[in-house]
N, C-alpha and C. Protein backbone atom coordinates (compact mmCIF):
# COMPACT_ATOMS: atom_id res chain seq x y z
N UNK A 1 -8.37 -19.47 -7.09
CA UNK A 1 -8.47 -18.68 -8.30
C UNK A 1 -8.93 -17.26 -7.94
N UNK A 2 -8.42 -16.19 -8.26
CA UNK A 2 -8.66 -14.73 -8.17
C UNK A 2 -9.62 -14.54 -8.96
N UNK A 3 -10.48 -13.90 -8.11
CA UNK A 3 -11.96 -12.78 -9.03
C UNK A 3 -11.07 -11.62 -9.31
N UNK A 4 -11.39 -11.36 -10.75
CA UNK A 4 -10.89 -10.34 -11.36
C UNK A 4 -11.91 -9.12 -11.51
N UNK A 5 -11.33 -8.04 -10.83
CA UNK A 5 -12.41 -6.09 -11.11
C UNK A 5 -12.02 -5.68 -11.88
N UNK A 6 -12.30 -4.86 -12.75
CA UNK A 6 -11.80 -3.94 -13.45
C UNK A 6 -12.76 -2.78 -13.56
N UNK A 7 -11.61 -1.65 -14.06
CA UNK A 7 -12.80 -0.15 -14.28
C UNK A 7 -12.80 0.53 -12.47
N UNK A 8 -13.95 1.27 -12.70
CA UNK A 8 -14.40 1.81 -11.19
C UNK A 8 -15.11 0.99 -10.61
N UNK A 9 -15.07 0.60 -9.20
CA UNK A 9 -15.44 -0.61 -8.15
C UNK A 9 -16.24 0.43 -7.29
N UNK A 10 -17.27 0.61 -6.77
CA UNK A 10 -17.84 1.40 -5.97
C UNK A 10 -17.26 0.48 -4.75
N UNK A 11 -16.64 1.19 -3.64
CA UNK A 11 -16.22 0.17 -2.12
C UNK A 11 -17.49 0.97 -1.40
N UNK A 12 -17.18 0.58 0.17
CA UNK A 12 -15.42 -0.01 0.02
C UNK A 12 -15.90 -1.25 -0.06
N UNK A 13 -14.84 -1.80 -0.87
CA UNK A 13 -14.04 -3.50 -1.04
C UNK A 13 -13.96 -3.81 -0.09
N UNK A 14 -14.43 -4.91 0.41
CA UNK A 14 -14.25 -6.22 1.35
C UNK A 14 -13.61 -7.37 0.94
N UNK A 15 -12.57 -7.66 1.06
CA UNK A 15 -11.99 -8.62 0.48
C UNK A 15 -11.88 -9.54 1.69
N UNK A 16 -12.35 -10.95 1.36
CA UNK A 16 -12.24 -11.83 2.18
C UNK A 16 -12.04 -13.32 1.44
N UNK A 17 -12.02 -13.43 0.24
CA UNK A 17 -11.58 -14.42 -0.85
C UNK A 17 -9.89 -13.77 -1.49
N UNK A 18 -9.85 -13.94 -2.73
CA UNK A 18 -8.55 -13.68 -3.93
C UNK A 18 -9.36 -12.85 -4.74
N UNK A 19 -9.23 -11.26 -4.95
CA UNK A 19 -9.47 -10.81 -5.47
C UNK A 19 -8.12 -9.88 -6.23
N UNK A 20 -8.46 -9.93 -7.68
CA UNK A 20 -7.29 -8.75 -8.47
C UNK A 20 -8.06 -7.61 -8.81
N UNK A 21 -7.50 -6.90 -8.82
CA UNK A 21 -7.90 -5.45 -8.93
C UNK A 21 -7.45 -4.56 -10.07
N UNK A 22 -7.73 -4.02 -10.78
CA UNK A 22 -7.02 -3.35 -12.36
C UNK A 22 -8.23 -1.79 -12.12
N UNK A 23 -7.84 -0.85 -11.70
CA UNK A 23 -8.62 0.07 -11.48
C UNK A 23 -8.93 0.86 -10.37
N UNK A 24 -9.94 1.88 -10.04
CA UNK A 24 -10.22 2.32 -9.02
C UNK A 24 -11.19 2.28 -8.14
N UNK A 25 -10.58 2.04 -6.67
CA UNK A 25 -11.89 1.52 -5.90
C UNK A 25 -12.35 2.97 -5.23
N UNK A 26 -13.61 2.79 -5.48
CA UNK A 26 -14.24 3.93 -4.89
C UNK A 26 -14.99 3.84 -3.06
N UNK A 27 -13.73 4.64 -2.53
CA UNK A 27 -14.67 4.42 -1.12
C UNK A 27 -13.84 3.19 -0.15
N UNK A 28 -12.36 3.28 -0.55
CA UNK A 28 -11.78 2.22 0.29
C UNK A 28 -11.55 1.21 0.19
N UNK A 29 -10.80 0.23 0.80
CA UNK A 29 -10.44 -1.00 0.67
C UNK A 29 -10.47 -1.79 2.31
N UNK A 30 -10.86 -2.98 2.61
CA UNK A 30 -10.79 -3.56 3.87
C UNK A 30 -10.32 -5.27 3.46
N UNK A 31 -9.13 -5.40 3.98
CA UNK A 31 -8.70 -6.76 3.40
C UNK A 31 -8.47 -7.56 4.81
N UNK A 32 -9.77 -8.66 4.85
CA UNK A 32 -9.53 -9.18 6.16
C UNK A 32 -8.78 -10.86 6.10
N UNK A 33 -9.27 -11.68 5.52
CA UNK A 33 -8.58 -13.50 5.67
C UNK A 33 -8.47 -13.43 4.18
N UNK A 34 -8.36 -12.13 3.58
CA UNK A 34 -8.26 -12.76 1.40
C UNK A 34 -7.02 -12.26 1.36
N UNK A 35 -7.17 -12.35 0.15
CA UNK A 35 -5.69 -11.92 -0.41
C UNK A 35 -6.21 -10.86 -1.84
N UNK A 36 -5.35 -9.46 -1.50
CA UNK A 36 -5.76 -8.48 -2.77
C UNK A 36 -4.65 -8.08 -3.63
N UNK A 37 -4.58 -8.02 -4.99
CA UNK A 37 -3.35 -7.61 -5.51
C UNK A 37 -4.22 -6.38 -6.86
N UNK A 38 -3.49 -5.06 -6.17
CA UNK A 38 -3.98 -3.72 -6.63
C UNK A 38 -3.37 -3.12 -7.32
N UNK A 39 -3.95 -2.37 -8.79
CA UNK A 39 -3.11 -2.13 -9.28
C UNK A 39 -3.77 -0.76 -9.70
N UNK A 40 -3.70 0.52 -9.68
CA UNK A 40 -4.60 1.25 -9.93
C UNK A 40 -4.59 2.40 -9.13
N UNK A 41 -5.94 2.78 -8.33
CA UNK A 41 -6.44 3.53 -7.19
C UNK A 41 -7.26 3.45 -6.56
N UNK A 42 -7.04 3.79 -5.21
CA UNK A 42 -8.06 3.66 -4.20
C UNK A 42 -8.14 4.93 -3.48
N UNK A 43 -9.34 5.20 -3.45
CA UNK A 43 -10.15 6.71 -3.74
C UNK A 43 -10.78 6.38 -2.11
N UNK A 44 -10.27 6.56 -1.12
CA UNK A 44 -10.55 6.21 0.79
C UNK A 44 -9.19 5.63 1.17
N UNK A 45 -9.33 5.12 2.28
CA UNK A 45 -8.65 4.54 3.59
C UNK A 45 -8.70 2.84 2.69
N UNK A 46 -7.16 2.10 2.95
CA UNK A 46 -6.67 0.83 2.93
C UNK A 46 -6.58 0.03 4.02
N UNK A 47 -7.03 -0.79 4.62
CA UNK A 47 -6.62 -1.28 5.81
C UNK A 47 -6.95 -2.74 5.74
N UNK A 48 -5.65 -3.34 6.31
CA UNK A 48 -4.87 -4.98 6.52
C UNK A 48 -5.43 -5.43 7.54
N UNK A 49 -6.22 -6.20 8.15
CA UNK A 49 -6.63 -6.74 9.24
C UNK A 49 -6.47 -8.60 8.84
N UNK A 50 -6.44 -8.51 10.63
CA UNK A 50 -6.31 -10.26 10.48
C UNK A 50 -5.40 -11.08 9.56
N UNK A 51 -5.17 -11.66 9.26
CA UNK A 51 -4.46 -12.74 8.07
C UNK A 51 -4.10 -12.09 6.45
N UNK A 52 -4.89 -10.89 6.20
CA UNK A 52 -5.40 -10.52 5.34
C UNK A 52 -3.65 -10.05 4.40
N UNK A 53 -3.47 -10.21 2.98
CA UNK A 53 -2.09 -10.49 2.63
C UNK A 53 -2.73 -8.98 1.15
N UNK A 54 -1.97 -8.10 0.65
CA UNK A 54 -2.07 -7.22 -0.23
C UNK A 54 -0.91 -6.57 -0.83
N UNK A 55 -1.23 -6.74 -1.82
CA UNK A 55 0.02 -6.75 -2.98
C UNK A 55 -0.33 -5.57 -3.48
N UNK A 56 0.19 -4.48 -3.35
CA UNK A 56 -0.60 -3.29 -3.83
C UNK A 56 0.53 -2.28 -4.59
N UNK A 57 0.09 -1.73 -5.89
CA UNK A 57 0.86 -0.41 -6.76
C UNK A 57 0.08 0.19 -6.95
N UNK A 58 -0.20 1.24 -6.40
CA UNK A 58 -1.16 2.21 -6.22
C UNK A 58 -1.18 3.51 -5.65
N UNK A 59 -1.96 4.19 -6.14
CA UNK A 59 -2.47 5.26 -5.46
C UNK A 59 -3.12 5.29 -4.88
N UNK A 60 -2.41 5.68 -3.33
CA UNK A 60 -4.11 5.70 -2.19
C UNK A 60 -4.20 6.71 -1.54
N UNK A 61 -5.45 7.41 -1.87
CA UNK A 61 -6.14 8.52 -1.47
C UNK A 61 -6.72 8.54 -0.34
N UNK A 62 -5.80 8.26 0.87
CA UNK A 62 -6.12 8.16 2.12
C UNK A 62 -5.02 7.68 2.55
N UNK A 63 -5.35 7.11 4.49
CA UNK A 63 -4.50 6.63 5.16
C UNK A 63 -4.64 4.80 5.10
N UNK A 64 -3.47 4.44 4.84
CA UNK A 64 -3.10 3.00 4.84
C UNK A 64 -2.81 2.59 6.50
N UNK A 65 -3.75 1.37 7.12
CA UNK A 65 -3.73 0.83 8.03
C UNK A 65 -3.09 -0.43 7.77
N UNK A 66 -2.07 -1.38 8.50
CA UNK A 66 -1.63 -2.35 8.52
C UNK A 66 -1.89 -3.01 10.25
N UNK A 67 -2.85 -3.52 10.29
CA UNK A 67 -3.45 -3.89 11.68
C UNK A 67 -3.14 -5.11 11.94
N UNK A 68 -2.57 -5.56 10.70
CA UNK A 68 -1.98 -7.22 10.96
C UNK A 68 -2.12 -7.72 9.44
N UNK A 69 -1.63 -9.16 9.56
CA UNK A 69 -1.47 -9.73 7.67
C UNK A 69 -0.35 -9.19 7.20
N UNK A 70 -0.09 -9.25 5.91
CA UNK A 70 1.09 -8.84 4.74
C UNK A 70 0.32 -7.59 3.87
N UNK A 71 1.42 -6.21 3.96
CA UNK A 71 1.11 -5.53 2.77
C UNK A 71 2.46 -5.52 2.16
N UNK A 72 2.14 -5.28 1.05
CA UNK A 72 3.38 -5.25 0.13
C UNK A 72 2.78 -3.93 -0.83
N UNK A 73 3.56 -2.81 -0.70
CA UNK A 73 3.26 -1.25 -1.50
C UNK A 73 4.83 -0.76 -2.04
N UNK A 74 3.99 -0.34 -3.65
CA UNK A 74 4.60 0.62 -4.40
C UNK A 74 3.80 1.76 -5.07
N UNK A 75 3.71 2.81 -4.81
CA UNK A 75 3.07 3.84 -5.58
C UNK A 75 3.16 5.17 -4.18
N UNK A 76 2.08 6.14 -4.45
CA UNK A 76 1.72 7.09 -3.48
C UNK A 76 0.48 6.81 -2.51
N UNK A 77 0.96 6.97 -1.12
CA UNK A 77 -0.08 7.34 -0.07
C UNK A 77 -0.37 8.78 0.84
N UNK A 78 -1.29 9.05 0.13
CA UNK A 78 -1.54 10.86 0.13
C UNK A 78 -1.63 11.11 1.72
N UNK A 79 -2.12 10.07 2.57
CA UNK A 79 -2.18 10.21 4.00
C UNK A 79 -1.65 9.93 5.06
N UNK A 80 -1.61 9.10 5.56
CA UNK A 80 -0.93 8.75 6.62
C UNK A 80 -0.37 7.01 6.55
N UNK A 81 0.56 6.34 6.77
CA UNK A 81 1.20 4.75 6.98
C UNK A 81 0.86 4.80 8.75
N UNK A 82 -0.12 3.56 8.86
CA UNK A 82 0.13 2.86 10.11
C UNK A 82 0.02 1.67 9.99
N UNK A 83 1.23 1.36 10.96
CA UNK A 83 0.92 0.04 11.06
C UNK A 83 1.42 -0.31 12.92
N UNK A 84 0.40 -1.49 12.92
CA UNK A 84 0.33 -2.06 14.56
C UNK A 84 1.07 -3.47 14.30
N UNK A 85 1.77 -3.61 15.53
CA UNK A 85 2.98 -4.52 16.03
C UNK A 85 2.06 -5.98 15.53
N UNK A 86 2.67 -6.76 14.93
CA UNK A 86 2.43 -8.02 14.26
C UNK A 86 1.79 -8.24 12.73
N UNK A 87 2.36 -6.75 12.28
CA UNK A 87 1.53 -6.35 11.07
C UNK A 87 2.96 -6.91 10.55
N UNK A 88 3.31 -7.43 8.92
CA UNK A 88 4.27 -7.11 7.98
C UNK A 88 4.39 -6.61 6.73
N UNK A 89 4.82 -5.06 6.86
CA UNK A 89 4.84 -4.17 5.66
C UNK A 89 5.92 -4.37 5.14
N UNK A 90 5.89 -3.92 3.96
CA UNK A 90 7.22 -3.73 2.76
C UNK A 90 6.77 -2.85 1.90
N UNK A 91 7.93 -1.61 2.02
CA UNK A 91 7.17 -0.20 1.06
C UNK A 91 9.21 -0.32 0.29
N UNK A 92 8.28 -0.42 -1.18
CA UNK A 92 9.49 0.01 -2.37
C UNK A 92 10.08 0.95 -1.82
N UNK A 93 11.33 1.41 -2.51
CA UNK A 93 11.75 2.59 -2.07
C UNK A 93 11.46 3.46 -3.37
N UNK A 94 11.10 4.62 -3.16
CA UNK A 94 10.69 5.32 -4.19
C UNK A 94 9.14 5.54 -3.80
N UNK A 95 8.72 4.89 -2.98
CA UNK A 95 7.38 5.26 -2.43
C UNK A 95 7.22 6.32 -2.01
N UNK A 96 5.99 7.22 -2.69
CA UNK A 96 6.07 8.65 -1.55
C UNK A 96 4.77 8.80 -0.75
N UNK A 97 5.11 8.55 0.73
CA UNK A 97 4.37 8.56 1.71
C UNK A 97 4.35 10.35 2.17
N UNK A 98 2.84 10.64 1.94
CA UNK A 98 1.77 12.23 2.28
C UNK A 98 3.16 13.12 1.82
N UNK A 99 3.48 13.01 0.53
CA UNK A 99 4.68 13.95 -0.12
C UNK A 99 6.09 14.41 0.11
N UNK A 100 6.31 12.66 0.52
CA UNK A 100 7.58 12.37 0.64
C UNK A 100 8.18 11.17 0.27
N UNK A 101 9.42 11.20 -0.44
CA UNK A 101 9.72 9.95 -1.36
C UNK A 101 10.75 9.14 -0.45
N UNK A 102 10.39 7.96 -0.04
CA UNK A 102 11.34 6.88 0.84
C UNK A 102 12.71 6.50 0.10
N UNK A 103 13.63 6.82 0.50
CA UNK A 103 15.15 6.72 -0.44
C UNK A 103 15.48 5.54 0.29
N UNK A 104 16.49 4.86 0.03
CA UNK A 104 17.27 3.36 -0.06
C UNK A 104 17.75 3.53 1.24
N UNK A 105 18.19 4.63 1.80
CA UNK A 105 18.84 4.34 2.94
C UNK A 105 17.99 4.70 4.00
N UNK A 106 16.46 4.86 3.66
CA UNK A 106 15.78 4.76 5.32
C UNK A 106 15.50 6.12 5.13
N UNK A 107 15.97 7.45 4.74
CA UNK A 107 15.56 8.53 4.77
C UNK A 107 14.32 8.90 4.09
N UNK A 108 14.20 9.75 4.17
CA UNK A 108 12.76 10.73 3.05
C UNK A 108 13.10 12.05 2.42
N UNK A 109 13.13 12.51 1.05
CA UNK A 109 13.11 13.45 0.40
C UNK A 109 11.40 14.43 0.07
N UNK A 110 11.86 15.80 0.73
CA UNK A 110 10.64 16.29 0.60
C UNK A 110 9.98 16.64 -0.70
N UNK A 111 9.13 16.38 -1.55
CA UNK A 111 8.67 16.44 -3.08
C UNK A 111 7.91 17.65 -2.97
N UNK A 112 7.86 18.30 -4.27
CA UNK A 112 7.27 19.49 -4.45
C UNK A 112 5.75 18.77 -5.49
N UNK A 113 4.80 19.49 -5.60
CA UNK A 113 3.96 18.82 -6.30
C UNK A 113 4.43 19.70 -7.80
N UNK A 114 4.10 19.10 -9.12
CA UNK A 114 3.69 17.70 -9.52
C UNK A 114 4.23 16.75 -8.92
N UNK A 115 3.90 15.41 -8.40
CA UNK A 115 4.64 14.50 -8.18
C UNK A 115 4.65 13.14 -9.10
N UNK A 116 5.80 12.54 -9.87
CA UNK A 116 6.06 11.97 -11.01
C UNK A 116 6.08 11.00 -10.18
N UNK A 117 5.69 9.31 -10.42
CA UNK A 117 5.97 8.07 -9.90
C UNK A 117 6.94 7.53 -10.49
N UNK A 118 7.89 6.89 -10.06
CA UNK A 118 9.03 6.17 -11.28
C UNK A 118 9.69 5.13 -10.08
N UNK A 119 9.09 3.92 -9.69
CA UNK A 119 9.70 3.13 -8.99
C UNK A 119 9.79 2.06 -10.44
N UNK A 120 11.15 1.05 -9.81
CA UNK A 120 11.61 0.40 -10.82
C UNK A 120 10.94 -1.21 -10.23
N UNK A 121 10.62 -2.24 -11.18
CA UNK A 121 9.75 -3.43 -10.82
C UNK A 121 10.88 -4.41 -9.57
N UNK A 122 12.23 -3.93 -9.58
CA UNK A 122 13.08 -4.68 -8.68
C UNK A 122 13.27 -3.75 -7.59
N UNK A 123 13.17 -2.62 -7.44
CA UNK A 123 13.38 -1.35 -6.33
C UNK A 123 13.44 -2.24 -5.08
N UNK A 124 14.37 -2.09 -4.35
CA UNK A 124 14.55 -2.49 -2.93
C UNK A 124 13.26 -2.17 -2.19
N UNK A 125 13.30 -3.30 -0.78
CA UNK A 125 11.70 -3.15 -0.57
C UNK A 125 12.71 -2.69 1.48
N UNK A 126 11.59 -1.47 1.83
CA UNK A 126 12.07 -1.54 3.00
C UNK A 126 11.20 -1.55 4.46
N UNK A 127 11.28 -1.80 5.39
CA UNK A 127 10.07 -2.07 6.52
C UNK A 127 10.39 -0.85 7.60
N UNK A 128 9.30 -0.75 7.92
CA UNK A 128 9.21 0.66 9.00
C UNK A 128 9.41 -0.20 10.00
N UNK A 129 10.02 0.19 11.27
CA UNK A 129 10.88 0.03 12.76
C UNK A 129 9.38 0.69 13.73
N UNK A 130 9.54 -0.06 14.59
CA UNK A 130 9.08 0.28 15.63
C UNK A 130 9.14 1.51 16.18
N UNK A 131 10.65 2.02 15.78
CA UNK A 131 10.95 3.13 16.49
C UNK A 131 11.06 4.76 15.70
N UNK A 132 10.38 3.79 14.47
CA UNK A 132 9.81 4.99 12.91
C UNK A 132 11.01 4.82 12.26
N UNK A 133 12.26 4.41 12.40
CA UNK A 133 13.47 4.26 11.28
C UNK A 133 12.48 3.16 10.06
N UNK A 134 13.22 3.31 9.15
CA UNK A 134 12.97 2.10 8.02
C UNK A 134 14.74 1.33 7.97
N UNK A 135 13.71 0.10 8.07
CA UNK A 135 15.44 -1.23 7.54
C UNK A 135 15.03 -1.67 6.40
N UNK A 136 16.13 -2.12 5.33
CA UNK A 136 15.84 -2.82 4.58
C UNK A 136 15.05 -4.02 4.56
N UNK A 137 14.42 -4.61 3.95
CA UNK A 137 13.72 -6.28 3.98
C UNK A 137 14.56 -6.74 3.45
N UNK A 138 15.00 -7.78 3.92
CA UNK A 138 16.36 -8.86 3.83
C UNK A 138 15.79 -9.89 3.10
């Protein structure tokens, strides 16, 4: 059963149970053997370690780490995407990674600010390459 947050969360968040999220975490997120599903903002650095599985639509005000576990992202990441070999990401397309929007075919469109969010709830989901290309998730 998921513990439910809502409102502002002072972090960073340690997630190591099922936690849902409706709001903004203040100060980061660290998701190690739980499972997080985010919906909101996160106001620091995101990072996937170990087993750790995150379902995330959000705004994150920092750099997203994928060090291992499942992320699953739709929204904006103002900083930087990493992820290390045995990690598994899936970024919507329409995601705009540090002000750039991920298009269907693997490319990136450069955005001017304001930047408007408008990913659709079925939007194709695609995985970053080793070699920095993005493939679709099959």
């Amino acid at each position: 059963m998921f513990e439910t947050l809502t409102g502002d969360i002072q972090g960073p968040l340690e997630v190591r149970g099922m936690v849902k999220v409706d709001g903004t975490v203040r100060g980061g997120a660290i998701v190690s053997n739980g499972r997080l599903e985010l919906r909101g903002k996160v106001q620091g650095p995101l990072e996937v370690r170990l087993d750790g599985q995150a379902d995330v639509a959000a705004i994150v005000e920092g750099d997203v780490h994928a060090r291992g576990g499942t992320l699953v992202f739709r929204g904006i990441i103002t900083g930087r995407l990493g992820v290390k070999p045995g990690a598994d990401v899936q970024v919507a397309v329409g995601t705009v990674l540090n002000g750039r929007r991920l298009e269907a075919d693997g490319s990136f469109t450069q955005l001017q600010p304001p930047i408007e969010l408008s990913i659709r709830g079925d939007a194709p989901m695609m995985r970053p390459q080793e070699d920095g290309s993005w493939a679709p998730a099959a």
